[in-house]
PDB file of N, CA and C in Angstrom:
ATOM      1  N   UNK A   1       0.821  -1.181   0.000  1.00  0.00           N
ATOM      2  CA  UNK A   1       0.000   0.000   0.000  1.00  0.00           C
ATOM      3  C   UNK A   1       0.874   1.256   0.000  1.00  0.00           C
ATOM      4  N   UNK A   2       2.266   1.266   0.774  1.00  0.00           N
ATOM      5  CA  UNK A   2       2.823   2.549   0.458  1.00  0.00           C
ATOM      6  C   UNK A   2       3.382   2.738  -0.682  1.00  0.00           C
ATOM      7  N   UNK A   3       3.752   1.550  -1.607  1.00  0.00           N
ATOM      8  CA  UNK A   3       4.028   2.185  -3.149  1.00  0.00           C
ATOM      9  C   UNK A   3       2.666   2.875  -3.815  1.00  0.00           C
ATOM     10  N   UNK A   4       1.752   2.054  -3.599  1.00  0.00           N
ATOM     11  CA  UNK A   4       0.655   2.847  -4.264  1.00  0.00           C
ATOM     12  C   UNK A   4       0.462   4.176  -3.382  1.00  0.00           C
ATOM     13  N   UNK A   5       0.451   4.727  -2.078  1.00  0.00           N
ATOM     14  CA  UNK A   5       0.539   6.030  -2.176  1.00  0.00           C
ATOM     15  C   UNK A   5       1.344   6.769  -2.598  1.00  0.00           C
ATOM     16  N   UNK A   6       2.884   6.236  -2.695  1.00  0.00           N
ATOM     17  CA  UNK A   6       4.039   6.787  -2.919  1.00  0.00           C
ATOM     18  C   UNK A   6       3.555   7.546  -4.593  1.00  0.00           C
ATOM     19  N   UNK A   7       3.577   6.581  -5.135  1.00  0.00           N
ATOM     20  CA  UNK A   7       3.669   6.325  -6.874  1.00  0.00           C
ATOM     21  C   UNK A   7       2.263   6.607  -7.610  1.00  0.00           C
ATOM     22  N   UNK A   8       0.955   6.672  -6.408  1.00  0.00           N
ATOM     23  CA  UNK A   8      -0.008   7.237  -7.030  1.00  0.00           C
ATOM     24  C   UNK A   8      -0.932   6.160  -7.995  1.00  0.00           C
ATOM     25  N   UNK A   9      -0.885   4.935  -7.649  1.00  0.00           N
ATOM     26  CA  UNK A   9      -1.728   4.122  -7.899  1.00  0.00           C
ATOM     27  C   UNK A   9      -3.196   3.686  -7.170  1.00  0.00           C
ATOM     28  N   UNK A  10      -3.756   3.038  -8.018  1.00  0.00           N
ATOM     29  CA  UNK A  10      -5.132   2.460  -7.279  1.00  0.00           C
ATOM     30  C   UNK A  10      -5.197   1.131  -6.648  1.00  0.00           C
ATOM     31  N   UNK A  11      -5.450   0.899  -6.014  1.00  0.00           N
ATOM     32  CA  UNK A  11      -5.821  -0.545  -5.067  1.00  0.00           C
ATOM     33  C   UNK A  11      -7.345  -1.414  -5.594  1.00  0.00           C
ATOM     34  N   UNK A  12      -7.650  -2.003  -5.797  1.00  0.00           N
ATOM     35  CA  UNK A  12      -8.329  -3.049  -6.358  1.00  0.00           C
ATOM     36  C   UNK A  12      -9.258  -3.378  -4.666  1.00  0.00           C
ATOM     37  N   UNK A  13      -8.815  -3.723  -3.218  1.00  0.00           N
ATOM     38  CA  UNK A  13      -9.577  -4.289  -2.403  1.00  0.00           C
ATOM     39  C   UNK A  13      -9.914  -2.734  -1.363  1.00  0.00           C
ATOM     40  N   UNK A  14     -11.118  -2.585  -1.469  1.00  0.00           N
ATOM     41  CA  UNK A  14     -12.103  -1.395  -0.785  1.00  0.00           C
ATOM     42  C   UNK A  14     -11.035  -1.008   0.328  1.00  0.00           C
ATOM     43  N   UNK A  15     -10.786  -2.212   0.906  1.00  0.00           N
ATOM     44  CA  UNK A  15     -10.553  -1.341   2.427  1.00  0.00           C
ATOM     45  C   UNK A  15      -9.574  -0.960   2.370  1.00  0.00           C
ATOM     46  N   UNK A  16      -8.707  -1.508   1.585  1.00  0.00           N
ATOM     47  CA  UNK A  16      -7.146  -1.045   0.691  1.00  0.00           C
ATOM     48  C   UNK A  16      -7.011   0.534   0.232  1.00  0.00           C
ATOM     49  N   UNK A  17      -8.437   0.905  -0.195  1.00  0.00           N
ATOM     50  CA  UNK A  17      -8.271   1.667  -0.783  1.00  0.00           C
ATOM     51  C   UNK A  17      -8.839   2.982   0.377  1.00  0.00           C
ATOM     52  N   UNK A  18      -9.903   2.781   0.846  1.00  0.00           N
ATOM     53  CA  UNK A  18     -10.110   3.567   1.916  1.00  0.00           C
ATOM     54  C   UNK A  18      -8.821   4.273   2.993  1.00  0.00           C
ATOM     55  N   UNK A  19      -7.752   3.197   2.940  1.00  0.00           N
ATOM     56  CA  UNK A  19      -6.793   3.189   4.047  1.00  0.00           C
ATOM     57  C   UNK A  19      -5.701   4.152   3.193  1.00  0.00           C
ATOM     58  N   UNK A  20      -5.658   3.689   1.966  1.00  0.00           N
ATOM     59  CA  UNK A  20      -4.825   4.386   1.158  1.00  0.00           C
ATOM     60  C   UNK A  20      -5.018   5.633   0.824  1.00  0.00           C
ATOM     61  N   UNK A  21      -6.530   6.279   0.777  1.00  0.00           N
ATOM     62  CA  UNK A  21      -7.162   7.471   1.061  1.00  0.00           C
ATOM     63  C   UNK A  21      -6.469   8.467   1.854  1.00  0.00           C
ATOM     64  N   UNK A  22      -7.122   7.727   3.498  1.00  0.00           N
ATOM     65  CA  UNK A  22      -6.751   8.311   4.577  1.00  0.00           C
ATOM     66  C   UNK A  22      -5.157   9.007   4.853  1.00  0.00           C
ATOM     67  N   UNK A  23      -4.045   7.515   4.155  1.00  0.00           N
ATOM     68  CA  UNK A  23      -2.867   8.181   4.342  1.00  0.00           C
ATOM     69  C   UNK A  23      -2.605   8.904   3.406  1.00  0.00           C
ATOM     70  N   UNK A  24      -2.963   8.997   2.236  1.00  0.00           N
ATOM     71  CA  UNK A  24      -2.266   9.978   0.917  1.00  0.00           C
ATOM     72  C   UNK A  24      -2.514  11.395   1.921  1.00  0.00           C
ATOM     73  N   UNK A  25      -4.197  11.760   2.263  1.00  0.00           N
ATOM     74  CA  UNK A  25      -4.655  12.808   2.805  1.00  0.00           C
ATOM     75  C   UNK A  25      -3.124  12.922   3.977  1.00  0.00           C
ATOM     76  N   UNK A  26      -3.490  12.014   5.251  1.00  0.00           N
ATOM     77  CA  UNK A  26      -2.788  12.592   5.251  1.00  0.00           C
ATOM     78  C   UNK A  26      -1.299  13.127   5.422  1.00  0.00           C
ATOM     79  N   UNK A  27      -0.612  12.494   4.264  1.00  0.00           N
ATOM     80  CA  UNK A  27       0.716  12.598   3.930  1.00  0.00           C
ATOM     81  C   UNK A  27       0.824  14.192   3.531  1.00  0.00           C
ATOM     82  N   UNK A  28      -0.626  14.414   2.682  1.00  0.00           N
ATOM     83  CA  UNK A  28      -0.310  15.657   2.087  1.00  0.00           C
ATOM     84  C   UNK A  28      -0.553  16.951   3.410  1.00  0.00           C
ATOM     85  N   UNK A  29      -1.265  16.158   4.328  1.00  0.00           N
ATOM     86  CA  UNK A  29      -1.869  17.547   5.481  1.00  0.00           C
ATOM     87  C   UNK A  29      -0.118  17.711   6.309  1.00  0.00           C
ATOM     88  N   UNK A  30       0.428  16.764   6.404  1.00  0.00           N
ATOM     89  CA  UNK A  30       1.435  16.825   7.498  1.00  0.00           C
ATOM     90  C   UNK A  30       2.472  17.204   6.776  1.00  0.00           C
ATOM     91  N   UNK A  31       3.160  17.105   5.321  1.00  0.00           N
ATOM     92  CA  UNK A  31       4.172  17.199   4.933  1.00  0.00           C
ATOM     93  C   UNK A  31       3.828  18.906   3.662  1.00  0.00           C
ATOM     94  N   UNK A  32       4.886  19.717   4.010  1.00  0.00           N
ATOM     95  CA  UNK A  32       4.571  20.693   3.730  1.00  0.00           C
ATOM     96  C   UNK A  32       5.318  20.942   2.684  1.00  0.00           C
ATOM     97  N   UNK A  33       6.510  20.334   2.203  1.00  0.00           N
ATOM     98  CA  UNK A  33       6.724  19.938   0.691  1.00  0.00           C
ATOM     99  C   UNK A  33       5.814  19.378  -0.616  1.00  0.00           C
ATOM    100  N   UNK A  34       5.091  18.714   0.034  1.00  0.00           N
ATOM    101  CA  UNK A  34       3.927  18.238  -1.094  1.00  0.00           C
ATOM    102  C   UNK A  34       2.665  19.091  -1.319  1.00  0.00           C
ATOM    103  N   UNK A  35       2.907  20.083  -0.664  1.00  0.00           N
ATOM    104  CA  UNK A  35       1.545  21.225  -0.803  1.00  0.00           C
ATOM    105  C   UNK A  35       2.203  21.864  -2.229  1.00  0.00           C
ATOM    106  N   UNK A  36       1.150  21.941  -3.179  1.00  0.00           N
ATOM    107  CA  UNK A  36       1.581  22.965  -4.963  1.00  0.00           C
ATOM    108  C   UNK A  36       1.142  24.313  -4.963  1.00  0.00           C
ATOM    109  N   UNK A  37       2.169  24.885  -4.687  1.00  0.00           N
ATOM    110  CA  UNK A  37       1.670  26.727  -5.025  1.00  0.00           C
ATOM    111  C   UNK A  37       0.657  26.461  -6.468  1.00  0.00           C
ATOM    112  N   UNK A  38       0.836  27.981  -6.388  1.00  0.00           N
ATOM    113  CA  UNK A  38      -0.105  28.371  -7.140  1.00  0.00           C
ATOM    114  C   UNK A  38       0.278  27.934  -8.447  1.00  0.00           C
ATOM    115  N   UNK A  39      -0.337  27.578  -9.749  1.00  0.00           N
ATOM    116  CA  UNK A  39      -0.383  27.433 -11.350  1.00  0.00           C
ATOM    117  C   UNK A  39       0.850  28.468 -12.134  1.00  0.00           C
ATOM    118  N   UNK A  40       0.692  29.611 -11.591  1.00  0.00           N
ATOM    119  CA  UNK A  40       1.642  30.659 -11.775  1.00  0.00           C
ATOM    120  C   UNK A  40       2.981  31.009 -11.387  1.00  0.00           C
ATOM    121  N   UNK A  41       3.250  30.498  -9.963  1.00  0.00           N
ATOM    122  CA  UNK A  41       4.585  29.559  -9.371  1.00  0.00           C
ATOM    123  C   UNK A  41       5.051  28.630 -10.044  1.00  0.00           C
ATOM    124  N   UNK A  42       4.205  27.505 -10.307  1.00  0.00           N
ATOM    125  CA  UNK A  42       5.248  26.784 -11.310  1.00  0.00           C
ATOM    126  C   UNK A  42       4.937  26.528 -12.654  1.00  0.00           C
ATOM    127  N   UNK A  43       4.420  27.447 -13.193  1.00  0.00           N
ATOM    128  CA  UNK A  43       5.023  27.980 -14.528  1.00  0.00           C
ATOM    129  C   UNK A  43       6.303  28.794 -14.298  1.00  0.00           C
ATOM    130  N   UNK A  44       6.351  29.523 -13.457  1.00  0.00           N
ATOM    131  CA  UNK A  44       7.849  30.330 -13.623  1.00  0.00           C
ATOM    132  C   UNK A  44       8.708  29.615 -13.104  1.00  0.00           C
ATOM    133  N   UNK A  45       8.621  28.728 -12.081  1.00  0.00           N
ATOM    134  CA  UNK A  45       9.318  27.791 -11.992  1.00  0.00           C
ATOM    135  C   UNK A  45       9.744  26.821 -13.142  1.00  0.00           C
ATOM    136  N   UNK A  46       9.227  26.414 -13.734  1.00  0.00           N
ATOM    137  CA  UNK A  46       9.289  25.719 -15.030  1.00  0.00           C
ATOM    138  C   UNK A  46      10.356  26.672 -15.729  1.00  0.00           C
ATOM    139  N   UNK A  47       9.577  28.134 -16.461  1.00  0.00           N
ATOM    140  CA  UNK A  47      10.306  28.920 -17.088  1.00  0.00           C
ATOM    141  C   UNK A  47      11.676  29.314 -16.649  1.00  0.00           C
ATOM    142  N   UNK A  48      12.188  29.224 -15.174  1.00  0.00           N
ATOM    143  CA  UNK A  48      13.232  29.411 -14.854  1.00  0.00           C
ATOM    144  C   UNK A  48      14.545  27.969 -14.828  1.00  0.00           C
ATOM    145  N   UNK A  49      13.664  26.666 -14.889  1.00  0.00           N
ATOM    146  CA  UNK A  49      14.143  25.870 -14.696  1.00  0.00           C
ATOM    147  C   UNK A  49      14.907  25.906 -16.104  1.00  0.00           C
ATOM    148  N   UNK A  50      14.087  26.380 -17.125  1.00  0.00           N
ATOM    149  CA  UNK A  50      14.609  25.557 -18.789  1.00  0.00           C
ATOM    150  C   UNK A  50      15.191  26.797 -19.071  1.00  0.00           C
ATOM    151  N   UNK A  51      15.287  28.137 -18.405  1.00  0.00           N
ATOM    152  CA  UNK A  51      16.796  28.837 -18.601  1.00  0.00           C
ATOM    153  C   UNK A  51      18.144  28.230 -18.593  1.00  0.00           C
ATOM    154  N   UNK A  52      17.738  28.004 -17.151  1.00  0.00           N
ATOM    155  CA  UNK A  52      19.005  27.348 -16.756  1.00  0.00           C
ATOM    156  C   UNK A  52      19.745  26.474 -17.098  1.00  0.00           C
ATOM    157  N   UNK A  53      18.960  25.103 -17.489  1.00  0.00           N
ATOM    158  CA  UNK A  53      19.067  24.306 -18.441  1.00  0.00           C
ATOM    159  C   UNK A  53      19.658  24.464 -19.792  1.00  0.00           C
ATOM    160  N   UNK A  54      18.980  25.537 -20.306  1.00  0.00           N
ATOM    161  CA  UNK A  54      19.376  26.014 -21.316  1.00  0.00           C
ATOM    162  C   UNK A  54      20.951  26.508 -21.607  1.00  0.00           C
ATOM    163  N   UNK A  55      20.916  27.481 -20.433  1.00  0.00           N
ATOM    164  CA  UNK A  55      22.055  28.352 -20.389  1.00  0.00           C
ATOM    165  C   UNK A  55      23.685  26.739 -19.746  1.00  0.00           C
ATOM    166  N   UNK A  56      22.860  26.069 -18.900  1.00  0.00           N
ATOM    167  CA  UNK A  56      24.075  24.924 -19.209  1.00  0.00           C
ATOM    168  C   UNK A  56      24.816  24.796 -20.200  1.00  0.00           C
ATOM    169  N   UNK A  57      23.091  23.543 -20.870  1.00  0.00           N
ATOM    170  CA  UNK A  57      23.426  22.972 -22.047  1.00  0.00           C
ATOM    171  C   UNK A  57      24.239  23.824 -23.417  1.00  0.00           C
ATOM    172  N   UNK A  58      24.124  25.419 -23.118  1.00  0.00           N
ATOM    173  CA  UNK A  58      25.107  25.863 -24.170  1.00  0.00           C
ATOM    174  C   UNK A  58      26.314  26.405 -23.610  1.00  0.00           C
ATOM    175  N   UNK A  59      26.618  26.493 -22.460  1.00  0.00           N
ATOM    176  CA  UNK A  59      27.907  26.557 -21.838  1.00  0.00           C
ATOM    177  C   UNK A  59      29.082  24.923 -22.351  1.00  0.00           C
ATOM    178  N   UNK A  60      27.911  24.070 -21.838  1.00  0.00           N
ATOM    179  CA  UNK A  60      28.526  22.559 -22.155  1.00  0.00           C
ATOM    180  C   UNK A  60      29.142  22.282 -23.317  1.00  0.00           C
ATOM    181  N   UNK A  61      27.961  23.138 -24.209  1.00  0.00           N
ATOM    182  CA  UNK A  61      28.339  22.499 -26.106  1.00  0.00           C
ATOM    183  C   UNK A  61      29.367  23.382 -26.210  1.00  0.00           C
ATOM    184  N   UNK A  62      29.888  24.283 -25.676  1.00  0.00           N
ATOM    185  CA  UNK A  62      31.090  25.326 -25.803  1.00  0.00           C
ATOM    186  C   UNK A  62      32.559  25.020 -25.563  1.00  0.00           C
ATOM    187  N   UNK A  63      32.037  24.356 -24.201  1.00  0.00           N
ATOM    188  CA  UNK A  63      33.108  23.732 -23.843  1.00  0.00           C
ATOM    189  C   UNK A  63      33.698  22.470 -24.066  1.00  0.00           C
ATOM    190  N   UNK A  64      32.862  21.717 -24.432  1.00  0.00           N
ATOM    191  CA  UNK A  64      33.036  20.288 -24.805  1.00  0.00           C
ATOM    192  C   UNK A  64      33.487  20.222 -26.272  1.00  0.00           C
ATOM    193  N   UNK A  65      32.160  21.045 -26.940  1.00  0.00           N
ATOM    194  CA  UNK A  65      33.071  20.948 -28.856  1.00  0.00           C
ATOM    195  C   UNK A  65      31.775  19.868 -29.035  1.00  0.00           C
ATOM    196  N   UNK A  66      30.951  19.430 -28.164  1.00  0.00           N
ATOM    197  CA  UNK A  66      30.106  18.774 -29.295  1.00  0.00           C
ATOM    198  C   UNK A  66      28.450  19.212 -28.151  1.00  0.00           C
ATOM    199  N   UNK A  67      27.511  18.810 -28.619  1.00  0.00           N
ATOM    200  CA  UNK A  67      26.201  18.907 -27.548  1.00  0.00           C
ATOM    201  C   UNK A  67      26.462  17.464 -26.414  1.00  0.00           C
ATOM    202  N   UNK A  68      26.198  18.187 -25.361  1.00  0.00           N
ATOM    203  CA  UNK A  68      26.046  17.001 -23.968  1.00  0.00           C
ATOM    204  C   UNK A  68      24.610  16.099 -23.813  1.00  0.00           C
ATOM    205  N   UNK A  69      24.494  15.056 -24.892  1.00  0.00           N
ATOM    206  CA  UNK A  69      23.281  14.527 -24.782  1.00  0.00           C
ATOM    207  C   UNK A  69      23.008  13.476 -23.500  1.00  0.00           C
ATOM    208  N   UNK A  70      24.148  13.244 -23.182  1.00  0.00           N
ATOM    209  CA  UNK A  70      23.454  12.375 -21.752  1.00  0.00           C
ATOM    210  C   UNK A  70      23.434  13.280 -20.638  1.00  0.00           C
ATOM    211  N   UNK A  71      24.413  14.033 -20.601  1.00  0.00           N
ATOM    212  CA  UNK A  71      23.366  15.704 -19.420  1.00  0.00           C
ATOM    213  C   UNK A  71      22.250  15.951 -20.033  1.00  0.00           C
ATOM    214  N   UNK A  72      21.518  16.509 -21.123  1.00  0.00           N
ATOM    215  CA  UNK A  72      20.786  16.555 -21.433  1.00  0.00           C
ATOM    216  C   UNK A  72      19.388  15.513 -21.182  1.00  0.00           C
ATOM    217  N   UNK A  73      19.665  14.444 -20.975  1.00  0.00           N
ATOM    218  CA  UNK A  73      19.329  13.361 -20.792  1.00  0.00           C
ATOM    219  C   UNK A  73      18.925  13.368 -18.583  1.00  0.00           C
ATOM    220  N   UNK A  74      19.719  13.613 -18.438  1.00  0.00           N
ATOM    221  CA  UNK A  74      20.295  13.236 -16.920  1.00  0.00           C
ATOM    222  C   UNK A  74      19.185  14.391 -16.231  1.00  0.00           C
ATOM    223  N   UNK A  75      19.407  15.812 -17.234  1.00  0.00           N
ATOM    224  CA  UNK A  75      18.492  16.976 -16.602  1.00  0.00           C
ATOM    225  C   UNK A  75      17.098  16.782 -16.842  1.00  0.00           C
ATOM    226  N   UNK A  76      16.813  16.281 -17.933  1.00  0.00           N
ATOM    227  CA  UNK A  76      15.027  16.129 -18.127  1.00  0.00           C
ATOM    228  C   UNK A  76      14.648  14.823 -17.361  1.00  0.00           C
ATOM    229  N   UNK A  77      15.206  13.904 -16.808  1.00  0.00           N
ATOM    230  CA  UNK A  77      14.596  12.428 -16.857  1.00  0.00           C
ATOM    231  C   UNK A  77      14.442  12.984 -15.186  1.00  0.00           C
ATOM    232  N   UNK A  78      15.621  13.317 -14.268  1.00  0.00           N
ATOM    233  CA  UNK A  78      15.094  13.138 -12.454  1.00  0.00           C
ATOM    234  C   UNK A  78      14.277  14.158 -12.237  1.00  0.00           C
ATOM    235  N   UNK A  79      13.797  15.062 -12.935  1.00  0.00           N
ATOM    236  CA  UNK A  79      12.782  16.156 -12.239  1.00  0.00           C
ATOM    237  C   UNK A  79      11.625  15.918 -12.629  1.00  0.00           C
ATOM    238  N   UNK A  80      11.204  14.734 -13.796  1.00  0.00           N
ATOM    239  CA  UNK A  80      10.046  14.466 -13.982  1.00  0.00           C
ATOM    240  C   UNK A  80       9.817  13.063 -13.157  1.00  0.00           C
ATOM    241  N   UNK A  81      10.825  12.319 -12.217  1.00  0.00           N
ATOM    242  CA  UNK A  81      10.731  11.351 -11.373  1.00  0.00           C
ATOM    243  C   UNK A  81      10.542  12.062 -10.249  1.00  0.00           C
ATOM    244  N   UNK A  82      11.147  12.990  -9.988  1.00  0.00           N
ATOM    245  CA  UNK A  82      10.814  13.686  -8.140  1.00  0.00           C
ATOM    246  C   UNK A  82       9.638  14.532  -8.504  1.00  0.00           C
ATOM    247  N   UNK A  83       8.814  15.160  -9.692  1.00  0.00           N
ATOM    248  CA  UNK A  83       7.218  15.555  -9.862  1.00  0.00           C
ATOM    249  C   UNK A  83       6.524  14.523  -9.516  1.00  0.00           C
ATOM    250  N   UNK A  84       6.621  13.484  -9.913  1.00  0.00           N
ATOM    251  CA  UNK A  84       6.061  12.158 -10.015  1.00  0.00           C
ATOM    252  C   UNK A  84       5.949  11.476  -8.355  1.00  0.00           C
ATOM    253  N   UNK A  85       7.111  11.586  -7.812  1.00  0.00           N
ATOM    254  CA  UNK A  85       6.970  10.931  -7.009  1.00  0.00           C
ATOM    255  C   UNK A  85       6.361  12.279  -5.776  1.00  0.00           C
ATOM    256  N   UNK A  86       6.578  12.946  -5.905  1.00  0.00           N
ATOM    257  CA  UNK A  86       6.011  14.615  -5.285  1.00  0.00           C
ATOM    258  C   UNK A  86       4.430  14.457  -5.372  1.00  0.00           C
ATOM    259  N   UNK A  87       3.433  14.379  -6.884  1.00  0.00           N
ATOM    260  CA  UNK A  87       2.541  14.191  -6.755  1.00  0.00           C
ATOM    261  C   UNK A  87       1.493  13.137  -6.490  1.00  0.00           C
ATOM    262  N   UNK A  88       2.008  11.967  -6.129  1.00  0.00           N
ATOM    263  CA  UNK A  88       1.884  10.727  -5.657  1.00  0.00           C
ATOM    264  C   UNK A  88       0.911  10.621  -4.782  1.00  0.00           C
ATOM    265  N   UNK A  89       0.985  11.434  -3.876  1.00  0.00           N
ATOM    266  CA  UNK A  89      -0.165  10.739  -2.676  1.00  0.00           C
ATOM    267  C   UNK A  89      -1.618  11.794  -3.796  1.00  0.00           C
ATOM    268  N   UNK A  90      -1.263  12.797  -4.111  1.00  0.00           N
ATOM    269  CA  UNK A  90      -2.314  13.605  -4.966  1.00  0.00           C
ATOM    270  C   UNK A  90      -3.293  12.477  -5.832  1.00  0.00           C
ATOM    271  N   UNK A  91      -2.064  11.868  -6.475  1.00  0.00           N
ATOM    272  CA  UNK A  91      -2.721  10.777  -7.291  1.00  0.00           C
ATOM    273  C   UNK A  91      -3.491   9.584  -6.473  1.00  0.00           C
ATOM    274  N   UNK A  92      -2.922   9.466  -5.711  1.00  0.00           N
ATOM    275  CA  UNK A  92      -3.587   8.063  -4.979  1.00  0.00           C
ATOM    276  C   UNK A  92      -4.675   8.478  -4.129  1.00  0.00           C
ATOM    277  N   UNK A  93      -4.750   9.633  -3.894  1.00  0.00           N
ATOM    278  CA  UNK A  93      -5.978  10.047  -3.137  1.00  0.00           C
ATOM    279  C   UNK A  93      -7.310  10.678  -4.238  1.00  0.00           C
ATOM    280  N   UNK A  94      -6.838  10.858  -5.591  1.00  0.00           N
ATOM    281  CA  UNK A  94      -7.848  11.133  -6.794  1.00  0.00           C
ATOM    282  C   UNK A  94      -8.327   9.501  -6.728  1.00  0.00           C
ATOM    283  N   UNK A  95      -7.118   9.008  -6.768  1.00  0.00           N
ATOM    284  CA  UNK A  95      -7.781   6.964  -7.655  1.00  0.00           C
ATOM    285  C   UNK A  95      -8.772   6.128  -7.008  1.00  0.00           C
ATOM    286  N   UNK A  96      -8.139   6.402  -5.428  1.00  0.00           N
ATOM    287  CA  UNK A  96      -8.910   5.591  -4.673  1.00  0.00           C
ATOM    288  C   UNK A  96      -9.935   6.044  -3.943  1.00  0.00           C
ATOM    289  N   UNK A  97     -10.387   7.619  -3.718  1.00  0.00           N
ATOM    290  CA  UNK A  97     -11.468   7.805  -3.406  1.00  0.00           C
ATOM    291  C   UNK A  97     -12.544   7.513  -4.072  1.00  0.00           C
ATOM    292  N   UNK A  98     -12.469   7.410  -5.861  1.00  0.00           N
ATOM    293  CA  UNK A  98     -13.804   7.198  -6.616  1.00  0.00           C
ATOM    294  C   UNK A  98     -13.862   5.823  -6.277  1.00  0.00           C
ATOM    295  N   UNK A  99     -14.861   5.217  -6.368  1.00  0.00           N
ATOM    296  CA  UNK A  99     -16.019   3.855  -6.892  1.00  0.00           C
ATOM    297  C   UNK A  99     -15.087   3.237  -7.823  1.00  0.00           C
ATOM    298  N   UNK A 100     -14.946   1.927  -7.532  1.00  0.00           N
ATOM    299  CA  UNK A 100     -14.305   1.029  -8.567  1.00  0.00           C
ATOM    300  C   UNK A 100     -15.197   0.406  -9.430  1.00  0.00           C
ATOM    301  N   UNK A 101     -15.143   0.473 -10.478  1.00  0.00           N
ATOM    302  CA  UNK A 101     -16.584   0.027 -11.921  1.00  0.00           C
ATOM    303  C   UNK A 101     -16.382  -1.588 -10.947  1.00  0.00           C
ATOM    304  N   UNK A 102     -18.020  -2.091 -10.783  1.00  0.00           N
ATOM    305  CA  UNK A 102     -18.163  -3.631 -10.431  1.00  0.00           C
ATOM    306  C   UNK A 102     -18.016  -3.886  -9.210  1.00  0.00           C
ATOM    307  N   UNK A 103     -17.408  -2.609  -8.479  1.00  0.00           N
ATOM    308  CA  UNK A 103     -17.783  -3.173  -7.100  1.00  0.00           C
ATOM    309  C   UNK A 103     -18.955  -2.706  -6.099  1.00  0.00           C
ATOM    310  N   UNK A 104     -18.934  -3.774  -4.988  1.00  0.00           N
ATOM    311  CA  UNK A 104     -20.222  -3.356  -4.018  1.00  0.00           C
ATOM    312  C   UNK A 104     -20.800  -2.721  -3.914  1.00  0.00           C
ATOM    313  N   UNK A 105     -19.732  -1.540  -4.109  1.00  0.00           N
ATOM    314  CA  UNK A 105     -20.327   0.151  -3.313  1.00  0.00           C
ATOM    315  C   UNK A 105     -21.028   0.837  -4.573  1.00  0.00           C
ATOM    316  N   UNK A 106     -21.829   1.391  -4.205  1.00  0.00           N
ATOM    317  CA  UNK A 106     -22.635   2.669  -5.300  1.00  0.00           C
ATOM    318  C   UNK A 106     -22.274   4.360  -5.462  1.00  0.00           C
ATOM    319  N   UNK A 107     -22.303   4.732  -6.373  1.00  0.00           N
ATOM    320  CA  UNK A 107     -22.113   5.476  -6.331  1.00  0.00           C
ATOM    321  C   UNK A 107     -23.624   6.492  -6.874  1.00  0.00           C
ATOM    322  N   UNK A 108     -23.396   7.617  -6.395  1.00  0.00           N
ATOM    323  CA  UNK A 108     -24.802   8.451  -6.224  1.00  0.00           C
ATOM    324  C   UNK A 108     -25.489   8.315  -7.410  1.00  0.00           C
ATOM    325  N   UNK A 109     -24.820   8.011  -9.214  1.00  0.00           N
ATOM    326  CA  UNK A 109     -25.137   8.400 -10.042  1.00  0.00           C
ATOM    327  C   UNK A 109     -25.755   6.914 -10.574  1.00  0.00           C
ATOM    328  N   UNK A 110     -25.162   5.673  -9.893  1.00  0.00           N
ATOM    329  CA  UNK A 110     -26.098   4.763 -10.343  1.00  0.00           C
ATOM    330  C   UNK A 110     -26.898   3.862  -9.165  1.00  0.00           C
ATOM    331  N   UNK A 111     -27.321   4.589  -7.699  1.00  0.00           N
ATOM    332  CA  UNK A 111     -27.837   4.078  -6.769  1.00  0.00           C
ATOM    333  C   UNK A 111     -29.171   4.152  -7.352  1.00  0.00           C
ATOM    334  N   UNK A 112     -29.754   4.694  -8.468  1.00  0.00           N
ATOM    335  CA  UNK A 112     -31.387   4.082  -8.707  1.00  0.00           C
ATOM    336  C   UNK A 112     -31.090   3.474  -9.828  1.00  0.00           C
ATOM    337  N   UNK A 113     -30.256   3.090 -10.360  1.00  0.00           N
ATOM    338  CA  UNK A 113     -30.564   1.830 -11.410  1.00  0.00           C
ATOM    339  C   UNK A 113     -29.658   2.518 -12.668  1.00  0.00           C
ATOM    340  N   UNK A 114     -29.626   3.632 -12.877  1.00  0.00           N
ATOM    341  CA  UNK A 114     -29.250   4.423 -14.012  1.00  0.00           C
ATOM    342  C   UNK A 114     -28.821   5.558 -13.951  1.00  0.00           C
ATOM    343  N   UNK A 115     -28.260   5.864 -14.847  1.00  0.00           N
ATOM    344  CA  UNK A 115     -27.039   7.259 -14.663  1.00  0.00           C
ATOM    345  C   UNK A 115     -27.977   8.448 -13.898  1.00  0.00           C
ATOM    346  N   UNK A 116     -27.311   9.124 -13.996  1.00  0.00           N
ATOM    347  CA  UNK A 116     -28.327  10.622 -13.310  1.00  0.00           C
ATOM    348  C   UNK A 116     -28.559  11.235 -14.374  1.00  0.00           C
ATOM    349  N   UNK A 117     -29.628  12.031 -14.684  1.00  0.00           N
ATOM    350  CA  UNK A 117     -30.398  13.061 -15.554  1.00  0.00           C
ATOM    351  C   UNK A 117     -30.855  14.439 -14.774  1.00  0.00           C
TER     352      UNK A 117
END
């Protein structure tokens, strides 16, 4: 169960998933790294990140005499693993709060027989 909060997966057995709920919540209430500013924070975050990047990767090709494709490589691949693993309990607390299609539980939209109108 803690890879699936970690990594942001769904659990298949109810109470699995209830439990997995509770801790994603609250992983995210207690840990104050996993809280996401605002949309506008990290866009400029972003925008500042691929300066930098930028401004490397052409320092590198300067100095080296050719482009640095496995830095290049090295800089895009761990910051989309520590997003990933950053938004994790986010994810596991979207997956496993909904209704799993086929199981027991109902959900509001088909507790009379048929979708809602």
């Amino acid at each position: 169960m803690e890879s699936a909060v970690n990594w942001g997966r769904r659990l298949e057995d109810p109470r699995l998933r209830r439990a997995a709920v509770a801790w994603a919540q609250q992983r995210i209430d207690h840990d104050p790294r996993l809280r996401i500013a605002s949309r506008w924070v990290r866009m400029a975050l972003l925008g500042v990140w691929m300066v930098v990047v930028g401004a490397a990767l052409t320092w590198m090709t300067v100095r080296r005499g050719s482009f640095p494709w496995d830095l290049l490589l090295f800089w895009v691949v761990w910051p989309a693993v520590i997003v990933r693993i950053a938004r994790g309990p986010y994810r596991a607390l979207r997956l496993n709060a909904e209704v799993a299609p086929g199981s027991d539980e109902q959900s509001s939209s088909t507790a009379d027989g048929g979708p809602a109108r």
